[in-house]
PDB file of N, CA and C in Angstrom:
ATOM      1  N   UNK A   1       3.700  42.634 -15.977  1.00  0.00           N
ATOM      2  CA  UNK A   1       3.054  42.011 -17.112  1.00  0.00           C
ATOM      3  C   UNK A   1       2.929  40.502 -16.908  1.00  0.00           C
ATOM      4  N   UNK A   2       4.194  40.123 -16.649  1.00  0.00           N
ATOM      5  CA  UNK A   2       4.012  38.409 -16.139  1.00  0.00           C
ATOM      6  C   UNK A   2       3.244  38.112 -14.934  1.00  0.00           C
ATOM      7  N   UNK A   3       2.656  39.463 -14.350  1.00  0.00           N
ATOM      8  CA  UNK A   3       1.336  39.129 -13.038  1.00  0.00           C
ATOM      9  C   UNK A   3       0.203  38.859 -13.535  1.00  0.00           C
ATOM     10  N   UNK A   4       0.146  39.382 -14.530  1.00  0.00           N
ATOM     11  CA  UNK A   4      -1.406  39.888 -15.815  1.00  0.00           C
ATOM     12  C   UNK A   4      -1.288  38.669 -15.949  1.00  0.00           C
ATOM     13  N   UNK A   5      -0.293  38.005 -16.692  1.00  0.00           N
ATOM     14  CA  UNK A   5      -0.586  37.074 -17.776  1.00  0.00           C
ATOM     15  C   UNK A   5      -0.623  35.530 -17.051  1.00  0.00           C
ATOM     16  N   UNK A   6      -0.294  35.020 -15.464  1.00  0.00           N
ATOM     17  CA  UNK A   6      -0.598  34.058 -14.986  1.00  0.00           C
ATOM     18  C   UNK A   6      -1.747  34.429 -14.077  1.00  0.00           C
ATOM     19  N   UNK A   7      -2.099  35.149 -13.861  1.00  0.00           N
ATOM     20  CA  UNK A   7      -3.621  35.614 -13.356  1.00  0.00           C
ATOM     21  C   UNK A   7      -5.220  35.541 -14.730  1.00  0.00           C
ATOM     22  N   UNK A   8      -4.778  35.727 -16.057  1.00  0.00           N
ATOM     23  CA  UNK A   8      -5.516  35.526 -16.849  1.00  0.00           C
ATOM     24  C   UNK A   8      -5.405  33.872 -16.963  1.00  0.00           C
ATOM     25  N   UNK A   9      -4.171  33.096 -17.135  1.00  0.00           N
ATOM     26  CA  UNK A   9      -4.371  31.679 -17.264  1.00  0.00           C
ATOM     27  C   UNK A   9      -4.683  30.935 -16.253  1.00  0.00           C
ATOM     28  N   UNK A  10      -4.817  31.315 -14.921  1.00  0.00           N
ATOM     29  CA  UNK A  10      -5.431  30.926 -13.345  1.00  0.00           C
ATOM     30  C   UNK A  10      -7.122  30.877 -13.915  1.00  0.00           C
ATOM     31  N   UNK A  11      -7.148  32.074 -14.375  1.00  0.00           N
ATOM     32  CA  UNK A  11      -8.878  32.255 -14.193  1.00  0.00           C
ATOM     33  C   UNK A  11      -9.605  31.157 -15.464  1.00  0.00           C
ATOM     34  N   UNK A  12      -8.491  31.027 -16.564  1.00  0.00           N
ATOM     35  CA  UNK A  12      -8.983  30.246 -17.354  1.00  0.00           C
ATOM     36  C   UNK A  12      -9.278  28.988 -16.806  1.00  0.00           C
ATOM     37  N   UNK A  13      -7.801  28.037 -16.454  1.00  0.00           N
ATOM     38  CA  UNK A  13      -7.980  27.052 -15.814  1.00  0.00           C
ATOM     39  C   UNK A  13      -8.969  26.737 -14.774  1.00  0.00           C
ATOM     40  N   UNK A  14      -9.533  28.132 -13.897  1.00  0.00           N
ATOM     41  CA  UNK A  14     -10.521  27.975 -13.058  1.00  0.00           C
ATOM     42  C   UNK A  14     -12.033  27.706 -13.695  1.00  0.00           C
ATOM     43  N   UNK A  15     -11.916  28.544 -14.956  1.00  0.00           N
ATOM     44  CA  UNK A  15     -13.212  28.246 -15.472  1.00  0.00           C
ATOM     45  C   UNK A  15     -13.290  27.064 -16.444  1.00  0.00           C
ATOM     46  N   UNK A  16     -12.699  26.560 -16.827  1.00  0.00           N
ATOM     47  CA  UNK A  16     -12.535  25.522 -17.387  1.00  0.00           C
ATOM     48  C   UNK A  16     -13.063  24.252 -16.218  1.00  0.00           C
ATOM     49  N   UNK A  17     -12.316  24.034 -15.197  1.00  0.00           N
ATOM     50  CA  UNK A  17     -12.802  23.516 -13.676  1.00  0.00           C
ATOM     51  C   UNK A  17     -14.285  23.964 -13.735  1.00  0.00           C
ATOM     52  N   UNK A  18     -14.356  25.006 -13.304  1.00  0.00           N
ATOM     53  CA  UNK A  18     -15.975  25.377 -13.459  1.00  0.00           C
ATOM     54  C   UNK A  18     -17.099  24.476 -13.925  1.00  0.00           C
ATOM     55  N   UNK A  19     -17.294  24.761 -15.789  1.00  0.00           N
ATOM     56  CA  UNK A  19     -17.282  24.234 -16.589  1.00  0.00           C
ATOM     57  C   UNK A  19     -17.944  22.598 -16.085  1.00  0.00           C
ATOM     58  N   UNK A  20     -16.799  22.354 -15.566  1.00  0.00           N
ATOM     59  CA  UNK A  20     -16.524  20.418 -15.421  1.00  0.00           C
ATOM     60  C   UNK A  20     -17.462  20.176 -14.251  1.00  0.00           C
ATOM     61  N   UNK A  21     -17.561  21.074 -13.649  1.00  0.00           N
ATOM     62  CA  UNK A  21     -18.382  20.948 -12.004  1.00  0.00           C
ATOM     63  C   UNK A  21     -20.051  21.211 -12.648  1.00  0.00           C
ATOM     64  N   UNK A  22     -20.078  22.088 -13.456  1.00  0.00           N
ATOM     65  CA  UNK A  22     -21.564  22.221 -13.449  1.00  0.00           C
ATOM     66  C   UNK A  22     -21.938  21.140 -14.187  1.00  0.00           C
ATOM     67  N   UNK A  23     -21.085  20.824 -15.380  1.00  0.00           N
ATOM     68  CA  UNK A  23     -21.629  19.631 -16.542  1.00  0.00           C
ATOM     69  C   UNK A  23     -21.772  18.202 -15.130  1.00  0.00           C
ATOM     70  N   UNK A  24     -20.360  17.954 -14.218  1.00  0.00           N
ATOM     71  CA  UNK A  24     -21.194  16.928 -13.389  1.00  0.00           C
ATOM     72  C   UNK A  24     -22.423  16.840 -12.687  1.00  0.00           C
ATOM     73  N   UNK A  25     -22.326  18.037 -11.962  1.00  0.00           N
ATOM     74  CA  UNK A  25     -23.551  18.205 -11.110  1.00  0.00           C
ATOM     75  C   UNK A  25     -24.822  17.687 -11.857  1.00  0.00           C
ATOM     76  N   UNK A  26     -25.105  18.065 -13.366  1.00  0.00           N
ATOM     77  CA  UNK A  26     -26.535  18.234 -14.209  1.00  0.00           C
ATOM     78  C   UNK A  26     -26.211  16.976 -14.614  1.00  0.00           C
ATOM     79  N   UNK A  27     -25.233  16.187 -14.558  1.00  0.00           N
ATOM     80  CA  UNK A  27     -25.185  14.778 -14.908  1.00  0.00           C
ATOM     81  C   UNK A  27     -25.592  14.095 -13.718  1.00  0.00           C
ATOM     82  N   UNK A  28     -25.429  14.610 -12.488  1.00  0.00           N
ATOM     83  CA  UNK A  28     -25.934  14.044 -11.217  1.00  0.00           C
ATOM     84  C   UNK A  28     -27.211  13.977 -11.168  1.00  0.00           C
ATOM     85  N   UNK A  29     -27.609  15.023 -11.316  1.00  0.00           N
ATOM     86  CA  UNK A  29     -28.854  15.459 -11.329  1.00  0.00           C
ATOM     87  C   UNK A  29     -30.476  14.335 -12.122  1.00  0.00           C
ATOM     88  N   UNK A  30     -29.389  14.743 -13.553  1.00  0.00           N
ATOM     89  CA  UNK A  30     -30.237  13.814 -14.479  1.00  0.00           C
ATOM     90  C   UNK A  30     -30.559  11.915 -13.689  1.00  0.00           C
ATOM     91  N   UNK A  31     -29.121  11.474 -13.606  1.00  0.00           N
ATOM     92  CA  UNK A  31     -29.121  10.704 -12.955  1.00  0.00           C
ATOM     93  C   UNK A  31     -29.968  10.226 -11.813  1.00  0.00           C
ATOM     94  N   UNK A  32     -30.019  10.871 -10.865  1.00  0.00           N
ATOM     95  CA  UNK A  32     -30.689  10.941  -9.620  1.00  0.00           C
ATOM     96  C   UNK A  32     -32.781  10.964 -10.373  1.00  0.00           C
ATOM     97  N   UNK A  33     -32.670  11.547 -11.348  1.00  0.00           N
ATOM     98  CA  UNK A  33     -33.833  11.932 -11.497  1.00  0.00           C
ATOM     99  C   UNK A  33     -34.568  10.332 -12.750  1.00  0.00           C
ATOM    100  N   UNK A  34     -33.625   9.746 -13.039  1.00  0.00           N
ATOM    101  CA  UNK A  34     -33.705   8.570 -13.704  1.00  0.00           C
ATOM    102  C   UNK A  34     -33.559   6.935 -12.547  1.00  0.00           C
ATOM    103  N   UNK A  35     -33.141   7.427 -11.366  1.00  0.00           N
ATOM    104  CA  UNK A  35     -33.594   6.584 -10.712  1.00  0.00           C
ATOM    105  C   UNK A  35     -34.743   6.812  -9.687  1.00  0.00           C
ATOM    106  N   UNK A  36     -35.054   7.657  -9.674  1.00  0.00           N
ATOM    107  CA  UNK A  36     -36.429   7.765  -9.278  1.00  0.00           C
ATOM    108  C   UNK A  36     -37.635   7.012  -9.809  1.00  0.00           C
ATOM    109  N   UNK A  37     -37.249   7.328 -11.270  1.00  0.00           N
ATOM    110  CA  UNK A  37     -37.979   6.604 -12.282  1.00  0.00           C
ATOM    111  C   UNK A  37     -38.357   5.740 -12.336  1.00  0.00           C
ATOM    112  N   UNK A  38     -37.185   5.033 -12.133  1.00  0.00           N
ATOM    113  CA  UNK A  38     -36.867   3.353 -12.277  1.00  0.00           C
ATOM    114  C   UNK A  38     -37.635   2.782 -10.776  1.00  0.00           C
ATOM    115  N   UNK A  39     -37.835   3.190  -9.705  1.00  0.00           N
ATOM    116  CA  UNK A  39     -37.812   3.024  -8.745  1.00  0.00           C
ATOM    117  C   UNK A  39     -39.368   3.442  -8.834  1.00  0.00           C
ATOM    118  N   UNK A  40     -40.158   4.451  -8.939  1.00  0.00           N
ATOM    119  CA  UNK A  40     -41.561   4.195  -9.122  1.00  0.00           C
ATOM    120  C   UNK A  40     -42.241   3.255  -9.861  1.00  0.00           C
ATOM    121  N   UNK A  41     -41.367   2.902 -11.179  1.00  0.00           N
ATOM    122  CA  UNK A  41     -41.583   1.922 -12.350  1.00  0.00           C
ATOM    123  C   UNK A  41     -41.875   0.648 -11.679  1.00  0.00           C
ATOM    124  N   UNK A  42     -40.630   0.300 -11.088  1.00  0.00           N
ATOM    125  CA  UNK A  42     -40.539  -0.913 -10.233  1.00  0.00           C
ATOM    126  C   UNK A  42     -41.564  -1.340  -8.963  1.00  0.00           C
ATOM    127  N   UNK A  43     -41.932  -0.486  -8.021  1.00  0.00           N
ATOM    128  CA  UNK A  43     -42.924  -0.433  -7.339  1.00  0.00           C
ATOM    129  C   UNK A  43     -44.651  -0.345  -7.939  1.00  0.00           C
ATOM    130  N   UNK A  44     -44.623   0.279  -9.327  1.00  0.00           N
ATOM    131  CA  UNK A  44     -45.934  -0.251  -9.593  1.00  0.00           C
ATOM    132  C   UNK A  44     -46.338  -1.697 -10.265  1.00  0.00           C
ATOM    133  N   UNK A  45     -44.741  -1.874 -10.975  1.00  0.00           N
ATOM    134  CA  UNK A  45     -44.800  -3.140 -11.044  1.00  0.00           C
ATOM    135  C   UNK A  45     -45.019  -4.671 -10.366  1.00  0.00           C
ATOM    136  N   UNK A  46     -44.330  -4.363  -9.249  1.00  0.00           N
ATOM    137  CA  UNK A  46     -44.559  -5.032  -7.401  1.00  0.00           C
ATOM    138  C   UNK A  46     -46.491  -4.552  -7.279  1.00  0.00           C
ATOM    139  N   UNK A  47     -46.733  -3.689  -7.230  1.00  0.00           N
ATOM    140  CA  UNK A  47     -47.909  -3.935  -6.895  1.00  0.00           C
ATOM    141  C   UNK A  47     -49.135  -4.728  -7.761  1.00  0.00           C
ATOM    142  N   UNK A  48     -48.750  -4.785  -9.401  1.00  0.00           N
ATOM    143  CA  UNK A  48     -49.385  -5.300 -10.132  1.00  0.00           C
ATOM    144  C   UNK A  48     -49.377  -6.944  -9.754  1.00  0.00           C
ATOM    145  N   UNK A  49     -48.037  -7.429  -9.801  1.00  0.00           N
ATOM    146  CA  UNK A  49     -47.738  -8.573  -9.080  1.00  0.00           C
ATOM    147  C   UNK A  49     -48.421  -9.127  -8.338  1.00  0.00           C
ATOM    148  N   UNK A  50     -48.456  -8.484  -6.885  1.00  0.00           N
ATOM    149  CA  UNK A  50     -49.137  -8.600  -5.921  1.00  0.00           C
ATOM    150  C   UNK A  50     -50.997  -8.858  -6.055  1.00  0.00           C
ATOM    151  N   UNK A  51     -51.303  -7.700  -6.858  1.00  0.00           N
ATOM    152  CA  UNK A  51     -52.691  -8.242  -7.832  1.00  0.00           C
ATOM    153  C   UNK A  51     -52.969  -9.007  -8.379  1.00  0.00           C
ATOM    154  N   UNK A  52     -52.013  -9.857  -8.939  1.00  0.00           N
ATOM    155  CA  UNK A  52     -52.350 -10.804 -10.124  1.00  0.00           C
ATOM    156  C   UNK A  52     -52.334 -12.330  -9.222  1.00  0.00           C
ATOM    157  N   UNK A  53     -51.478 -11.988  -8.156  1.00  0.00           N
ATOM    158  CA  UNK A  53     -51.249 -12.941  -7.096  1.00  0.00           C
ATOM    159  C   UNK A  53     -52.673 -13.225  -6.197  1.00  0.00           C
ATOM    160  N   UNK A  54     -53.816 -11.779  -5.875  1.00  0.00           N
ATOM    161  CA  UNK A  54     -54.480 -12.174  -4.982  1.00  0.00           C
ATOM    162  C   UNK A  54     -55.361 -12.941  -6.070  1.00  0.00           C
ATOM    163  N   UNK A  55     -55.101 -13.173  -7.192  1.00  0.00           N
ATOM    164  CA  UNK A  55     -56.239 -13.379  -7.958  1.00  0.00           C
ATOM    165  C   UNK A  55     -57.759 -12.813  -8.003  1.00  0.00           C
ATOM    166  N   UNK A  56     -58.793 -13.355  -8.379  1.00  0.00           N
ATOM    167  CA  UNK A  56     -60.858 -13.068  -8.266  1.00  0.00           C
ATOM    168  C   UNK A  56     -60.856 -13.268  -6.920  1.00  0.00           C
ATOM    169  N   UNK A  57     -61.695 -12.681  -5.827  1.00  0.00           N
ATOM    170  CA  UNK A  57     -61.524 -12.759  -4.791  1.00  0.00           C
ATOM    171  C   UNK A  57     -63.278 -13.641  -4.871  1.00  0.00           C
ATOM    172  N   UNK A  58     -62.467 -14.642  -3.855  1.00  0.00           N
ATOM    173  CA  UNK A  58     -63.907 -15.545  -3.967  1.00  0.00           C
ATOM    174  C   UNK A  58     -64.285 -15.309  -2.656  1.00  0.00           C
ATOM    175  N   UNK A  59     -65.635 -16.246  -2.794  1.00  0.00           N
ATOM    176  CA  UNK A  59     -66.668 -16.074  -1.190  1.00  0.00           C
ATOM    177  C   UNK A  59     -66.277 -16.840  -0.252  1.00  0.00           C
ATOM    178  N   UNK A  60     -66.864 -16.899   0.837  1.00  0.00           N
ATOM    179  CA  UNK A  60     -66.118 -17.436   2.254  1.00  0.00           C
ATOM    180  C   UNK A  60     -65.990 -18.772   1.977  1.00  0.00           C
ATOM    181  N   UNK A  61     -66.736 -19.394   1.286  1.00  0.00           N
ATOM    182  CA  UNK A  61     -66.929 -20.835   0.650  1.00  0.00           C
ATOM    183  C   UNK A  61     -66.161 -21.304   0.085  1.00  0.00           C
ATOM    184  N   UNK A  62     -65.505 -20.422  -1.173  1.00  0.00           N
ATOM    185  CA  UNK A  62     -64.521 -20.614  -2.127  1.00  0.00           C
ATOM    186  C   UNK A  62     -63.905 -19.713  -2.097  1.00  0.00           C
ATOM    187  N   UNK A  63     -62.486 -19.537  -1.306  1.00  0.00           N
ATOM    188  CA  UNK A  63     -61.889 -18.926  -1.504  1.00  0.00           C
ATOM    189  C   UNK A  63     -60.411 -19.194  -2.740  1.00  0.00           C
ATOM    190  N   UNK A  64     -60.252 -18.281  -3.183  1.00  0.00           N
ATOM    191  CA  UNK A  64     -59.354 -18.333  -4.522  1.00  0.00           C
ATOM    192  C   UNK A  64     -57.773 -17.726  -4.483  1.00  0.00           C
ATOM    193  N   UNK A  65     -56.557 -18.857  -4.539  1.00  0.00           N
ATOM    194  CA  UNK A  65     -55.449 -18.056  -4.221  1.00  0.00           C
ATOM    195  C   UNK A  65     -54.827 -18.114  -5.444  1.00  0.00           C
ATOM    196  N   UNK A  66     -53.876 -17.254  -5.200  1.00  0.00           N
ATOM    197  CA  UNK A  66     -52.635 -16.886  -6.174  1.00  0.00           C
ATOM    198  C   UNK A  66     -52.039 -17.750  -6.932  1.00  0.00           C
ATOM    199  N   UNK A  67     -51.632 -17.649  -8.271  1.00  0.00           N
ATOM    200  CA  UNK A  67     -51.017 -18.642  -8.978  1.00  0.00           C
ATOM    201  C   UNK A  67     -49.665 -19.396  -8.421  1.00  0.00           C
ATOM    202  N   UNK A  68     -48.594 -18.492  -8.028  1.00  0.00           N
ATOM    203  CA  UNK A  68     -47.337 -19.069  -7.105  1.00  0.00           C
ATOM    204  C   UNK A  68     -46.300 -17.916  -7.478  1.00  0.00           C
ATOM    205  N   UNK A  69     -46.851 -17.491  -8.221  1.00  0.00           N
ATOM    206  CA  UNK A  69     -45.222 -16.419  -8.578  1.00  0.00           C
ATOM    207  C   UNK A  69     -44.651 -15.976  -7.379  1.00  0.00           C
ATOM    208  N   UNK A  70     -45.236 -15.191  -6.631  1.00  0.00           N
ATOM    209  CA  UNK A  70     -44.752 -14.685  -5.007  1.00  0.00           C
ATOM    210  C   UNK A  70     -45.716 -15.154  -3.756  1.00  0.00           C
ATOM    211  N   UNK A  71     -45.019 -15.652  -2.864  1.00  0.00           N
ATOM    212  CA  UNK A  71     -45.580 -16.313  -1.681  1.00  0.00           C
ATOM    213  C   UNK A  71     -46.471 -15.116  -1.283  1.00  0.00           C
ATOM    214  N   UNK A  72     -47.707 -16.223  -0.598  1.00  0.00           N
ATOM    215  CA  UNK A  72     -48.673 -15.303  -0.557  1.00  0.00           C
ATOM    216  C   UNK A  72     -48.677 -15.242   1.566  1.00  0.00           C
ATOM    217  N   UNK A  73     -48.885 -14.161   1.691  1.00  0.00           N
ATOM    218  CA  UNK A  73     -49.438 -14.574   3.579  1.00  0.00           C
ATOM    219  C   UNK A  73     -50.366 -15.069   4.028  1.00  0.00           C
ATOM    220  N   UNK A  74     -50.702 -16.013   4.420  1.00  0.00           N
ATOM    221  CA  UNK A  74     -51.866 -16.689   4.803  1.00  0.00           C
ATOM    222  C   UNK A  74     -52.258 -16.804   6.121  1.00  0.00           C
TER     223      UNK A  74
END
């Protein structure tokens, strides 16, 4: 009987563990899936930048640069 009864509180404690592993994982998960986010967010933002930087694109005559926010390559 005392085999029964620490074999039923093993399996509890195991699932309880369980439990804790899946809730991290889907917290990983979420996570991982919120910096993705942030990280496309950020890159379209960099590219807007980069736009606002080449400024009106003028003619060979007048050419037109960037205000200064980010160094431009010249």
């Amino acid at each position: 009987m005392a085999e029964g009864t620490r074999m039923r509180l093993m399996d509890e404690k195991l699932a309880q563990r369980d439990d804790l592993l899946l809730e991290l994982r889907a917290g990983q998960q979420t996570l991982t899936a919120t910096q993705t986010g942030i990280q496309g967010t950020l890159e379209l933002l960099l590219e807007q930048i980069h736009a606002m930087e080449r400024g009106p694109q003028g003619g060979n005559d007048n050419p037109v640069k960037g205000g200064g926010i980010l160094p431009l390559p010249f």
